[in-house]
C-alpha atoms as a PDB file:
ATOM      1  CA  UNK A   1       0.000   0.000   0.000  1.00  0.00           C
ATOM      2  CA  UNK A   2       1.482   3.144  -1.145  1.00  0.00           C
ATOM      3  CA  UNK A   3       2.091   5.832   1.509  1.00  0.00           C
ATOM      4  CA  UNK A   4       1.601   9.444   0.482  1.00  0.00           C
ATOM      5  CA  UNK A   5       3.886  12.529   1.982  1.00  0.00           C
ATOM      6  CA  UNK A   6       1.400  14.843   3.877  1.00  0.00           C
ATOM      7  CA  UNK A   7       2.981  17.806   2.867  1.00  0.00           C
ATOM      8  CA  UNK A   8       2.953  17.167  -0.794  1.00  0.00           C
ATOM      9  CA  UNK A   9       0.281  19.970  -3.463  1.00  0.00           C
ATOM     10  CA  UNK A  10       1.529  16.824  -6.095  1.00  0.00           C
ATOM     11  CA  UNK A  11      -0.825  13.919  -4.471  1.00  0.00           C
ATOM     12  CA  UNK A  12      -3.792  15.532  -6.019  1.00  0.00           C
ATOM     13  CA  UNK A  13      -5.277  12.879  -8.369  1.00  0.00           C
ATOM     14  CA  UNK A  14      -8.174  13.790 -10.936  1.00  0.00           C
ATOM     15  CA  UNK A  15      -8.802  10.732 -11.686  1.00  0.00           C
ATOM     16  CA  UNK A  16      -9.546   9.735  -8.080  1.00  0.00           C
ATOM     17  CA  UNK A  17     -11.417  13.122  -7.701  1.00  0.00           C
ATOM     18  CA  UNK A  18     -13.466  12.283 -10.371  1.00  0.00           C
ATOM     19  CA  UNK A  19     -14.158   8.612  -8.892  1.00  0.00           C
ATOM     20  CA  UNK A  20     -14.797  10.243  -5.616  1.00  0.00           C
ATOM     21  CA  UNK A  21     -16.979  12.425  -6.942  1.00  0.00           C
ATOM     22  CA  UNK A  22     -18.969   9.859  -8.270  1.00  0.00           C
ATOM     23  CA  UNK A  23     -19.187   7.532  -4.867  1.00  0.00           C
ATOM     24  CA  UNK A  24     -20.396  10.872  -3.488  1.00  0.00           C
ATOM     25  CA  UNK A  25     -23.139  11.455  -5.903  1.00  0.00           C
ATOM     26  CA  UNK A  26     -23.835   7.688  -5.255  1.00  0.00           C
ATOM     27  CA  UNK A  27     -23.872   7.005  -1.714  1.00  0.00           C
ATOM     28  CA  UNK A  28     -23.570  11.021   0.210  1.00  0.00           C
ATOM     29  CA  UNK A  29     -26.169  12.543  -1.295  1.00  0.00           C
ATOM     30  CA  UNK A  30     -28.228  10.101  -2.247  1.00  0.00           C
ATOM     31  CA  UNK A  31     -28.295   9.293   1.969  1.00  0.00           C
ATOM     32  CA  UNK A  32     -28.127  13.284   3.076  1.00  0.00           C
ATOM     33  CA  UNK A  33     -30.499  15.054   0.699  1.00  0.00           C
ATOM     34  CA  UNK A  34     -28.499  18.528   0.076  1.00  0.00           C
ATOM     35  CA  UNK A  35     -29.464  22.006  -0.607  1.00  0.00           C
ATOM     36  CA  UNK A  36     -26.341  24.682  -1.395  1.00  0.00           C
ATOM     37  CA  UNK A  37     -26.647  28.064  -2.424  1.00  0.00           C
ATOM     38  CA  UNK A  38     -23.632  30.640  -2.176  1.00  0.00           C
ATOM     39  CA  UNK A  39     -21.658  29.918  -4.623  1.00  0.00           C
ATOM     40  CA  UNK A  40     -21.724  32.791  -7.173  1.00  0.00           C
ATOM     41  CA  UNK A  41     -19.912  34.418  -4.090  1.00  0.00           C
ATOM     42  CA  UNK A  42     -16.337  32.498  -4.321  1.00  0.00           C
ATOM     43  CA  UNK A  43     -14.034  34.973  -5.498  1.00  0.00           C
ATOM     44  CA  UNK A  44     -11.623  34.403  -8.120  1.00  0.00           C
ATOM     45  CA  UNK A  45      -7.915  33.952  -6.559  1.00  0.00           C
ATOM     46  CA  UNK A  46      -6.732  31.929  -3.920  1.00  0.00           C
ATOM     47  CA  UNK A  47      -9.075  31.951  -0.769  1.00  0.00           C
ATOM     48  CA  UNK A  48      -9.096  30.559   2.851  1.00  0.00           C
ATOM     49  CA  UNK A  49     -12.622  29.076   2.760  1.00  0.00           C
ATOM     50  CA  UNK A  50     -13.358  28.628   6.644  1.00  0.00           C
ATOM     51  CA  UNK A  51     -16.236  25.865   7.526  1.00  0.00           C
ATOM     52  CA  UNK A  52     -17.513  24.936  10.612  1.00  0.00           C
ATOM     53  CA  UNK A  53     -17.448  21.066  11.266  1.00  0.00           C
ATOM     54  CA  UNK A  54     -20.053  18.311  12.024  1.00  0.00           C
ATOM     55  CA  UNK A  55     -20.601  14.673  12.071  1.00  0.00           C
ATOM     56  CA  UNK A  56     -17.719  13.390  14.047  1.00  0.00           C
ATOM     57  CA  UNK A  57     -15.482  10.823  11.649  1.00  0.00           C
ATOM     58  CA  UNK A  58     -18.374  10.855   8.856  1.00  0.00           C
ATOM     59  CA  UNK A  59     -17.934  14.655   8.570  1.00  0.00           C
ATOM     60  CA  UNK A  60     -20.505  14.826   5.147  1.00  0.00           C
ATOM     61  CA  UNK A  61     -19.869  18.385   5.025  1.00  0.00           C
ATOM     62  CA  UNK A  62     -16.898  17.830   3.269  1.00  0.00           C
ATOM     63  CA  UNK A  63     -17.668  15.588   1.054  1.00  0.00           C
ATOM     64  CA  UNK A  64     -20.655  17.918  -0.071  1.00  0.00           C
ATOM     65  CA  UNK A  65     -18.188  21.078  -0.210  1.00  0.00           C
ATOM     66  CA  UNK A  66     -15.818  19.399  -1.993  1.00  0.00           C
ATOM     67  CA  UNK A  67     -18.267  17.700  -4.440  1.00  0.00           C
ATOM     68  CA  UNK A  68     -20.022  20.848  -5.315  1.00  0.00           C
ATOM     69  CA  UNK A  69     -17.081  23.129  -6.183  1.00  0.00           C
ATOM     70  CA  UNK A  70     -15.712  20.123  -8.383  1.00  0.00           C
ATOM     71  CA  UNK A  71     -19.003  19.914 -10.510  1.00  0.00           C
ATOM     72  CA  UNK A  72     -20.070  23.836 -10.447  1.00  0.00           C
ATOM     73  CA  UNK A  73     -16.119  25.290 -11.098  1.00  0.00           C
ATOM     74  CA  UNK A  74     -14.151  22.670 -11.948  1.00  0.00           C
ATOM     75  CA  UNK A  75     -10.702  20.914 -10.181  1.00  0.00           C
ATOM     76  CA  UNK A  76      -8.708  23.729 -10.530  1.00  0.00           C
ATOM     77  CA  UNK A  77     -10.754  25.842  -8.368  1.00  0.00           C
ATOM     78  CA  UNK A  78     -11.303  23.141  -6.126  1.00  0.00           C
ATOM     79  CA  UNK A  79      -9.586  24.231  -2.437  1.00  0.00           C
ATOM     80  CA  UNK A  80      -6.878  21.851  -0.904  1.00  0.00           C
ATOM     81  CA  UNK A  81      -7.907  20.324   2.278  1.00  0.00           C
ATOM     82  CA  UNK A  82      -6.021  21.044   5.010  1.00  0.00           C
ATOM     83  CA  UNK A  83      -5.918  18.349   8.082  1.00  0.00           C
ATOM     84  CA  UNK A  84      -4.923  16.716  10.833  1.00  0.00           C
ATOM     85  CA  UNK A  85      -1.802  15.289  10.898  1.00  0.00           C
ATOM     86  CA  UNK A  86      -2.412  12.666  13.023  1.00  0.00           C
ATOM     87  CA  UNK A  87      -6.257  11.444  11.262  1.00  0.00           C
ATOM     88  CA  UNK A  88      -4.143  11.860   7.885  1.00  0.00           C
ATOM     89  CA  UNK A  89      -0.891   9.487   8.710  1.00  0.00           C
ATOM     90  CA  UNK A  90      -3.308   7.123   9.187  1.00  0.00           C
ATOM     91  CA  UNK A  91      -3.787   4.372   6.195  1.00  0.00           C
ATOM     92  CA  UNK A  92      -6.434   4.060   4.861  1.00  0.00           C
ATOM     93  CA  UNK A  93      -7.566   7.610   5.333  1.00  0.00           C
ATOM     94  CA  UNK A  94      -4.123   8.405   4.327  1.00  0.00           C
ATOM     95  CA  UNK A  95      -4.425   6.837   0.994  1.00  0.00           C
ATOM     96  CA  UNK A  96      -8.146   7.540   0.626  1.00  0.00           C
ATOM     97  CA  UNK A  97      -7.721  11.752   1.454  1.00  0.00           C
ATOM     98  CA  UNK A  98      -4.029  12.609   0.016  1.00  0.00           C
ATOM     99  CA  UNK A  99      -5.075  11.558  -3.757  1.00  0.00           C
ATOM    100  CA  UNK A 100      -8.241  14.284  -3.112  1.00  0.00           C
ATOM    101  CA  UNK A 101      -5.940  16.876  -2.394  1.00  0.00           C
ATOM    102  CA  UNK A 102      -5.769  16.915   1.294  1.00  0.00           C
ATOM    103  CA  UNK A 103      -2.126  17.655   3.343  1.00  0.00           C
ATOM    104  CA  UNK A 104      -1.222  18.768   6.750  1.00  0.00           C
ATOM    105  CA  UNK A 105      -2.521  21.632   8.531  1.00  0.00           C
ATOM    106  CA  UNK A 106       0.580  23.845   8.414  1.00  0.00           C
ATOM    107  CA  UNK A 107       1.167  27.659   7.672  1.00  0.00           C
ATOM    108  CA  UNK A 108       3.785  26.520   5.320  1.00  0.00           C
ATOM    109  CA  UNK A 109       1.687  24.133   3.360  1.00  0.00           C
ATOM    110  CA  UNK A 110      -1.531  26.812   3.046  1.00  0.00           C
ATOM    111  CA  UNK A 111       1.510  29.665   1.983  1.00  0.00           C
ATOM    112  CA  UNK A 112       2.630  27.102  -0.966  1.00  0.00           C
ATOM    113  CA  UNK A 113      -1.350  26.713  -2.077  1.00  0.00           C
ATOM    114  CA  UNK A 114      -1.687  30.235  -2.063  1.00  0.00           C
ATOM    115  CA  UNK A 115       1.542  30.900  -4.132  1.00  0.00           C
ATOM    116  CA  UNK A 116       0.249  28.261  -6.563  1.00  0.00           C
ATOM    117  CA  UNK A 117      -2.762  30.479  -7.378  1.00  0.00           C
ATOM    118  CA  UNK A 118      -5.044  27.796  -5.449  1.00  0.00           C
ATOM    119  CA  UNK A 119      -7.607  28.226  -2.324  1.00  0.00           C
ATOM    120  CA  UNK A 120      -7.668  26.229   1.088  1.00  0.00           C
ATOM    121  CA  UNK A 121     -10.406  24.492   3.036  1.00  0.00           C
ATOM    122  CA  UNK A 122      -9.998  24.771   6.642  1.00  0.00           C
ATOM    123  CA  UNK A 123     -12.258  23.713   9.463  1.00  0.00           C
ATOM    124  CA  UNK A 124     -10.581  25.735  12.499  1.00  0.00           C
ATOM    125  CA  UNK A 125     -12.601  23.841  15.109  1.00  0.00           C
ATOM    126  CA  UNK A 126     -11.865  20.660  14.437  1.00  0.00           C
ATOM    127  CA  UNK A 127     -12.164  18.112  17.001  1.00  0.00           C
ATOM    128  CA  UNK A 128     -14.383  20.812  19.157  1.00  0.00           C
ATOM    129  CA  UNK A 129     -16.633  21.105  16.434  1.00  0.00           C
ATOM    130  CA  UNK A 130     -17.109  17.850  14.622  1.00  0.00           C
ATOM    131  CA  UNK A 131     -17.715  16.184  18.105  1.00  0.00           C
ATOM    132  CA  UNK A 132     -19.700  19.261  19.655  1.00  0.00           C
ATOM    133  CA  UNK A 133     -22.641  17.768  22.077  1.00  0.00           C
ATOM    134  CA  UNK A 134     -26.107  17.608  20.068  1.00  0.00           C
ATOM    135  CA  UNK A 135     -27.280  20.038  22.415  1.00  0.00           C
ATOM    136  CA  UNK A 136     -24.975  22.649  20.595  1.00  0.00           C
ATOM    137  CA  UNK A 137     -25.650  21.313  16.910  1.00  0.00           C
ATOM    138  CA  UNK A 138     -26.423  24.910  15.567  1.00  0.00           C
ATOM    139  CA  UNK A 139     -23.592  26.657  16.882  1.00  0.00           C
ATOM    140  CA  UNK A 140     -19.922  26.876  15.472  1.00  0.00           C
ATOM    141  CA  UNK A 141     -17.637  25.431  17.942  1.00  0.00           C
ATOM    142  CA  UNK A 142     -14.017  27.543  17.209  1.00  0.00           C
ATOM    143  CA  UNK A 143     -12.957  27.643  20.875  1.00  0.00           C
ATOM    144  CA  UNK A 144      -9.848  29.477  21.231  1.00  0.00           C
ATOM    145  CA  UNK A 145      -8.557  28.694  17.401  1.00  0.00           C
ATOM    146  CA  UNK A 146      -7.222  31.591  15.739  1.00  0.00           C
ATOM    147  CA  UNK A 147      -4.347  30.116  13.583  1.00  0.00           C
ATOM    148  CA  UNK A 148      -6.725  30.410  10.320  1.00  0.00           C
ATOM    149  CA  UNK A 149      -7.303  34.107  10.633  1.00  0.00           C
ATOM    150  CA  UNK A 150      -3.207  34.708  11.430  1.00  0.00           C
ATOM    151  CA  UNK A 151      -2.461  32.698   8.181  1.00  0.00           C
ATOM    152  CA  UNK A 152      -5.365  34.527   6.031  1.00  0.00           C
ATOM    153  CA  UNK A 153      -3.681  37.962   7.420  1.00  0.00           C
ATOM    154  CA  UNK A 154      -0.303  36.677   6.716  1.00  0.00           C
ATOM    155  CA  UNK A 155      -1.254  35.834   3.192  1.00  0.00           C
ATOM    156  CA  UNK A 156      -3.388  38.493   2.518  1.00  0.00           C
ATOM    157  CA  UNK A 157      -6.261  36.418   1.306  1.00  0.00           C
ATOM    158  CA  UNK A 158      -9.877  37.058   1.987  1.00  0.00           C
ATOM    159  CA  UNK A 159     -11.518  34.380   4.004  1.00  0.00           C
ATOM    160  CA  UNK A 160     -14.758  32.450   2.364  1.00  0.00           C
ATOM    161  CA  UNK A 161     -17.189  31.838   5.280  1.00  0.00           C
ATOM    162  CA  UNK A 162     -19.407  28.500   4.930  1.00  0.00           C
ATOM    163  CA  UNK A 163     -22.202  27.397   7.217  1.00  0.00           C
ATOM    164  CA  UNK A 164     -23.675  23.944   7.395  1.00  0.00           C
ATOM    165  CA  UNK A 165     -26.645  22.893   9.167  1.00  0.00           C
ATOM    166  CA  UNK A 166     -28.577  19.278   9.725  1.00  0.00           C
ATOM    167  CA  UNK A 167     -25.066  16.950   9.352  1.00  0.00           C
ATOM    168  CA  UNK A 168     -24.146  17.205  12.928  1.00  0.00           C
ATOM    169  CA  UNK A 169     -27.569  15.221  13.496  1.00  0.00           C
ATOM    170  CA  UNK A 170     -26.086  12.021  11.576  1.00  0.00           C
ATOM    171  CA  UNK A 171     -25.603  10.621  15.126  1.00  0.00           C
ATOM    172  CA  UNK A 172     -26.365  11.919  18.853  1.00  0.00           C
ATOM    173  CA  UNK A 173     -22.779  13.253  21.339  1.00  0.00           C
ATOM    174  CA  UNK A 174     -24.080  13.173  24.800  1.00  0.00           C
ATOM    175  CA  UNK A 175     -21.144  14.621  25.822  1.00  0.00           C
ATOM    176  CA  UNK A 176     -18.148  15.949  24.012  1.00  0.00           C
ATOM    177  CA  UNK A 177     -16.161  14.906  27.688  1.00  0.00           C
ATOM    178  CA  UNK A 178     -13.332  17.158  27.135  1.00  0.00           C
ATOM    179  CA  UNK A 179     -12.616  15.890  31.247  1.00  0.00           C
ATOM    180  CA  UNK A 180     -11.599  13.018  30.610  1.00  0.00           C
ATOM    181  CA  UNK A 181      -9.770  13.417  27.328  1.00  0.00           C
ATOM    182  CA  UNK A 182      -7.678  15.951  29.403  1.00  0.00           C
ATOM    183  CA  UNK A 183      -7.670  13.045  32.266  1.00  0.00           C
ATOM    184  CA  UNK A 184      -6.039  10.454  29.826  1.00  0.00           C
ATOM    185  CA  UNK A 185      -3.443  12.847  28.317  1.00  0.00           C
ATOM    186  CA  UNK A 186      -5.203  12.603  24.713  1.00  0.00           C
ATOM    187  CA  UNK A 187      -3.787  15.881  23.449  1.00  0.00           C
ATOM    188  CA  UNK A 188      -0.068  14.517  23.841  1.00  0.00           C
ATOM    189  CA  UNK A 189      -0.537  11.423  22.096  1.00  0.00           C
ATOM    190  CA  UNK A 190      -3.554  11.759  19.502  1.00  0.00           C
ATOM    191  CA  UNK A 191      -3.711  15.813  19.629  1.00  0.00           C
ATOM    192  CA  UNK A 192      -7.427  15.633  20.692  1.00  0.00           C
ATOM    193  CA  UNK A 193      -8.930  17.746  23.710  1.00  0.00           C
ATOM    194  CA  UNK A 194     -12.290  15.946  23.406  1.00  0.00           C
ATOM    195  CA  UNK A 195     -13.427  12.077  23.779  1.00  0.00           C
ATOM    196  CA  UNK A 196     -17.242  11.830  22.979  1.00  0.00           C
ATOM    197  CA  UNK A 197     -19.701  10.227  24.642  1.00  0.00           C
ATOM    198  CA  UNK A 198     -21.981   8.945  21.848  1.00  0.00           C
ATOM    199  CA  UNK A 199     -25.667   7.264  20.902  1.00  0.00           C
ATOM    200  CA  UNK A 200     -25.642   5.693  17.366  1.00  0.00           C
ATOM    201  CA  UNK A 201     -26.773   2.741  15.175  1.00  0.00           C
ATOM    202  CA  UNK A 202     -26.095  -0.124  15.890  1.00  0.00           C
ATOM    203  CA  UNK A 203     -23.451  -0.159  18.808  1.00  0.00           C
ATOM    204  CA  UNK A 204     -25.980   2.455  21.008  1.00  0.00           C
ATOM    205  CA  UNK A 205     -23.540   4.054  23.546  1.00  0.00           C
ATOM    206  CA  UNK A 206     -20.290   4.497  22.716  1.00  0.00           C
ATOM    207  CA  UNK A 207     -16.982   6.121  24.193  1.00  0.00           C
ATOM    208  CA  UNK A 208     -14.304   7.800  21.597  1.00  0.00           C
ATOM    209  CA  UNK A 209     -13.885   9.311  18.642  1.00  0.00           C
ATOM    210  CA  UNK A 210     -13.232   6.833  15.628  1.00  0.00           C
ATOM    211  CA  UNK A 211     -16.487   5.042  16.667  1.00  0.00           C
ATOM    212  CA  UNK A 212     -17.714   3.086  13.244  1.00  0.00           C
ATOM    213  CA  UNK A 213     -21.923   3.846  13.125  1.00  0.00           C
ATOM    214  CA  UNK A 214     -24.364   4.111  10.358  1.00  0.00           C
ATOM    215  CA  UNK A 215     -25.559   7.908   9.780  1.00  0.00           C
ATOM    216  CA  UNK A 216     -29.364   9.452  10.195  1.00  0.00           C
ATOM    217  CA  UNK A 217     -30.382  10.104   7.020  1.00  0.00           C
ATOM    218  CA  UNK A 218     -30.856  13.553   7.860  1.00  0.00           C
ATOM    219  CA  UNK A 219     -30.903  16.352   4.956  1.00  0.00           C
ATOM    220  CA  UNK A 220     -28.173  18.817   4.797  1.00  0.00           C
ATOM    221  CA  UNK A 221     -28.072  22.743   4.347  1.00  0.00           C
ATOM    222  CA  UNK A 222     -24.812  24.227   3.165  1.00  0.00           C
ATOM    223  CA  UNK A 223     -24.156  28.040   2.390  1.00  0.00           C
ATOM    224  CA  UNK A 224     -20.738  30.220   1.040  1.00  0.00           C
ATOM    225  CA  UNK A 225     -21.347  33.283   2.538  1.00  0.00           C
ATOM    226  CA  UNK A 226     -19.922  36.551   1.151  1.00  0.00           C
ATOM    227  CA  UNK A 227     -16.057  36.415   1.667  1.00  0.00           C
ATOM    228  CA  UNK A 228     -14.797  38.888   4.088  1.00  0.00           C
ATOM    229  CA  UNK A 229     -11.880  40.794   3.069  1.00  0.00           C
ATOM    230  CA  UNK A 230      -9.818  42.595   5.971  1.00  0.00           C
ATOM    231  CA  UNK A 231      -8.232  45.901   6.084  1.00  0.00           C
ATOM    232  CA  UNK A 232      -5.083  45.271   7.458  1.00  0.00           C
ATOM    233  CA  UNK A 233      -3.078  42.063   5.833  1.00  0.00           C
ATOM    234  CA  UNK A 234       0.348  41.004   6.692  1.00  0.00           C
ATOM    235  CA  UNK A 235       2.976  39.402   9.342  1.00  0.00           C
ATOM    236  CA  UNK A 236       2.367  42.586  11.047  1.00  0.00           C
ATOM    237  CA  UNK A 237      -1.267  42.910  11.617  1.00  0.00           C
ATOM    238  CA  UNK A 238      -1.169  39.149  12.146  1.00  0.00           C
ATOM    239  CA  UNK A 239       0.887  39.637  15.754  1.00  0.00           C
ATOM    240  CA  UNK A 240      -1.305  41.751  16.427  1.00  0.00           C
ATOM    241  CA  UNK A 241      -3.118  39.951  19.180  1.00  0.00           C
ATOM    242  CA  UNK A 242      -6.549  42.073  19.285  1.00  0.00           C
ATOM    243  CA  UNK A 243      -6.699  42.562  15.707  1.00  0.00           C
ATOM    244  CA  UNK A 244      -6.763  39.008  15.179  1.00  0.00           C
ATOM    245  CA  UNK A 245      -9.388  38.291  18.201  1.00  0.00           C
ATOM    246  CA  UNK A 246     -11.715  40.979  16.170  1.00  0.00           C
ATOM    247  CA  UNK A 247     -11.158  39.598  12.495  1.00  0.00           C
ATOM    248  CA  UNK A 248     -11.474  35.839  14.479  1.00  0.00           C
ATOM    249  CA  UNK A 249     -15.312  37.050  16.288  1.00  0.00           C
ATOM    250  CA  UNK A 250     -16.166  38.680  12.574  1.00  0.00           C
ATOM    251  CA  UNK A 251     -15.728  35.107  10.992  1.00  0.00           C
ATOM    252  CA  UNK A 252     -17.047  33.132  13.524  1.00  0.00           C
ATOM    253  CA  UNK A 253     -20.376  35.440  14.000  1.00  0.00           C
ATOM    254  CA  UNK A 254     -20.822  35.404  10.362  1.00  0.00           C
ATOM    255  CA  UNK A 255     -20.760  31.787  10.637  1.00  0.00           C
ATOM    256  CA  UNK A 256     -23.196  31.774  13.351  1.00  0.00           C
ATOM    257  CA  UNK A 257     -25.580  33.983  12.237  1.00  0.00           C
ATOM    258  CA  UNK A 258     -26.091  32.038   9.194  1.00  0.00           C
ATOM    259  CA  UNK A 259     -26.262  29.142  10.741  1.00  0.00           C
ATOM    260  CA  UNK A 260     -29.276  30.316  13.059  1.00  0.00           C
ATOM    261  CA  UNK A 261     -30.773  31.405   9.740  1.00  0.00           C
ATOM    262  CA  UNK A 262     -30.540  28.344   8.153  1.00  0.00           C
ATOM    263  CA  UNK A 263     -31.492  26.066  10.643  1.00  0.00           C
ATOM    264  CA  UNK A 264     -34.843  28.071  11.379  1.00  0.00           C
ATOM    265  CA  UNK A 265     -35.610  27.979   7.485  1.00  0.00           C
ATOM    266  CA  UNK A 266     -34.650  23.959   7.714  1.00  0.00           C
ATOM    267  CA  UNK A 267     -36.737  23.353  10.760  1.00  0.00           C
ATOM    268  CA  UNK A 268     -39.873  25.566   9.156  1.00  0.00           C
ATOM    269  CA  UNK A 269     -39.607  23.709   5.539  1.00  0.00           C
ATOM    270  CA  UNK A 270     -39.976  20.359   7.182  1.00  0.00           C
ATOM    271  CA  UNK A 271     -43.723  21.621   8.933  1.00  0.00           C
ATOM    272  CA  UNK A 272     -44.327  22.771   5.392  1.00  0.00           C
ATOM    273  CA  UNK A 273     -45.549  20.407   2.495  1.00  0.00           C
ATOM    274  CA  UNK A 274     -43.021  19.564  -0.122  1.00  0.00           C
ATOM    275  CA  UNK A 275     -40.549  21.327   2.046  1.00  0.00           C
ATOM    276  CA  UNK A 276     -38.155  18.380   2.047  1.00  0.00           C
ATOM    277  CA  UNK A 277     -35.388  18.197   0.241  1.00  0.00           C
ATOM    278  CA  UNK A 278     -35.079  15.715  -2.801  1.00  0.00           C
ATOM    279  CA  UNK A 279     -32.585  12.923  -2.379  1.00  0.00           C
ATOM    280  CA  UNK A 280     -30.070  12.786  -4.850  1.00  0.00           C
ATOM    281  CA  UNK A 281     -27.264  15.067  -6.945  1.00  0.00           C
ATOM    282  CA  UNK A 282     -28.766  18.383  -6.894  1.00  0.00           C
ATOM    283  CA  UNK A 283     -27.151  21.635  -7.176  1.00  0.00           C
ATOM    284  CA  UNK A 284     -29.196  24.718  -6.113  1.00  0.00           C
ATOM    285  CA  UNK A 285     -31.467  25.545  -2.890  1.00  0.00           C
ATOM    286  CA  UNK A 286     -35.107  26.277  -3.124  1.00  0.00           C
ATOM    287  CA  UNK A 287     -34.691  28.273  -0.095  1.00  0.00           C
ATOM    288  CA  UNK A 288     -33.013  31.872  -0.840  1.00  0.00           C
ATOM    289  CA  UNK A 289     -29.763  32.523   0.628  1.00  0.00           C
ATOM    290  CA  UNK A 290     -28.814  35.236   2.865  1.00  0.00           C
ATOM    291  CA  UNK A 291     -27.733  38.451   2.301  1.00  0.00           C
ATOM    292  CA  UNK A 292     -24.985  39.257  -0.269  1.00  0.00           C
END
């Protein structure tokens, strides 16, 4: 089994996108009907397109994202993923996610997809947010995470916003038990500062976070939202501590306010007949998107 370098822009594989693609179109959307809208609002250039994060190790979101730039805009404006190092040493996920155009989550890496004309895809809360409690499953979960909005500043890039509602409810986390993951040290040797407590089909209650389970086939709302461009850009305004907190509270309330939006619209189309999505490849919402 080949191994792929983490760090490498050359992994990325068309014909594998193109297969993926396909399995998406197949299985992902054909399980989590889909609505998008947004998307006449990706700016030409490279971009840091910043996503909140749901569905603990199934994480649809992406595949949706991912699938819907590649069909609308093509592969070359399709963003490079950037991930975990630990989740993408792993085989298979290695060889599955490297050939899609995934690498480590590293300054250095995002600088080299920027100076190669390209965008990036990160999902700054991460464990926080895929593995959020259900109770939370509306909110965006960034905690403390400011390391996208340095590197955006750094680059001087604008940052994409993109809001997702209905795929954190694939499965139920009682408890994101961030205790316990501190208890057992899991930040020093798996980088994670959460260990969920989960309900899902078919092993019920479960403790961890690469817990196998078969997703509620719950429908999916995604959204770009209007990318924010900030007024001060470089290393300069990227020490600068306060400056970042504000540009990090912009992104993140943008986030959240669409997110509330969305989820009221999502909750009032399914009282409303014909409201449901359809299953299937569909590009386009019924529902209007916010404001440009």
């Amino acid at each position: 089994m080949r191994y792929y370098d983490i760090d490498s822009l050359d992994n990325r594989d068309p014909v594998a996108i193109a297969r993926f693609a396909r399995l998406v179109e197949g299985l992902v959307l054909r399980w989590h009907p889909h609505h998008l809208s947004g998307m006449e609002r990706i700016p030409e250039g490279p971009s840091l397109f910043v996503a909140n994060h749901s569905g603990g190790i199934w994480t649809p979101d992406s595949y949706m994202l991912g699938w819907a730039i590649y069909k609308t805009l093509g592969l070359d404006r399709m963003p490079y993923g950037l991930a975990h190092e630990v989740i993408l040493s792993q085989p298979p996920v290695n060889q599955i996610l490297c050939p899609l155009g995934v690498v480590r989550a590293s300054h250095d890496n995002a600088l080299r997809i920027f100076a190669a004309g390209r965008s990036a895809l990160v999902y700054p809360g991460g464990d926080y947010d895929a593995m959020r409690p259900y109770s939370r499953k509306d909110e965006v979960v960034f905690g403390d995470r400011r390391g996208y909005i340095r590197l955006a500043l750094t680059a001087g890039v604008p940052v994409v916003p993109v809001a997702t509602v209905g795929a954190h409810e694939v499965y139920r986390v009682l408890s994101d038990m961030r205790w316990l993951a501190r208890l057992i040290g899991a930040d020093r040797w798996a980088r994670l500062k959460v260990m969920p407590l989960t309900l899902s089909f078919p092993l019920g209650l479960t403790l961890g976070p690469v817990v196998p389970f078969i997703a509620n086939p719950t429908d999916i709302r995604q959204e770009f939202l209007p990318p924010i461009y900030f007024d001060r850009s470089g290393p300069e305004a990227a020490a600068d501590e306060a400056y970042v907190a504000a540009c990090s509270a912009r992104v993140q309330g943008t986030i959240q306010i669409a997110m509330t939006r969305m989820a009221d619209a999502r909750r009032m189309a399914k009282l409303t007949p014909g409201g449901r999505p359809p299953r299937g490849p569909v590009l386009g919402s019924p529902w209007p998107p916010g404001p440009s």
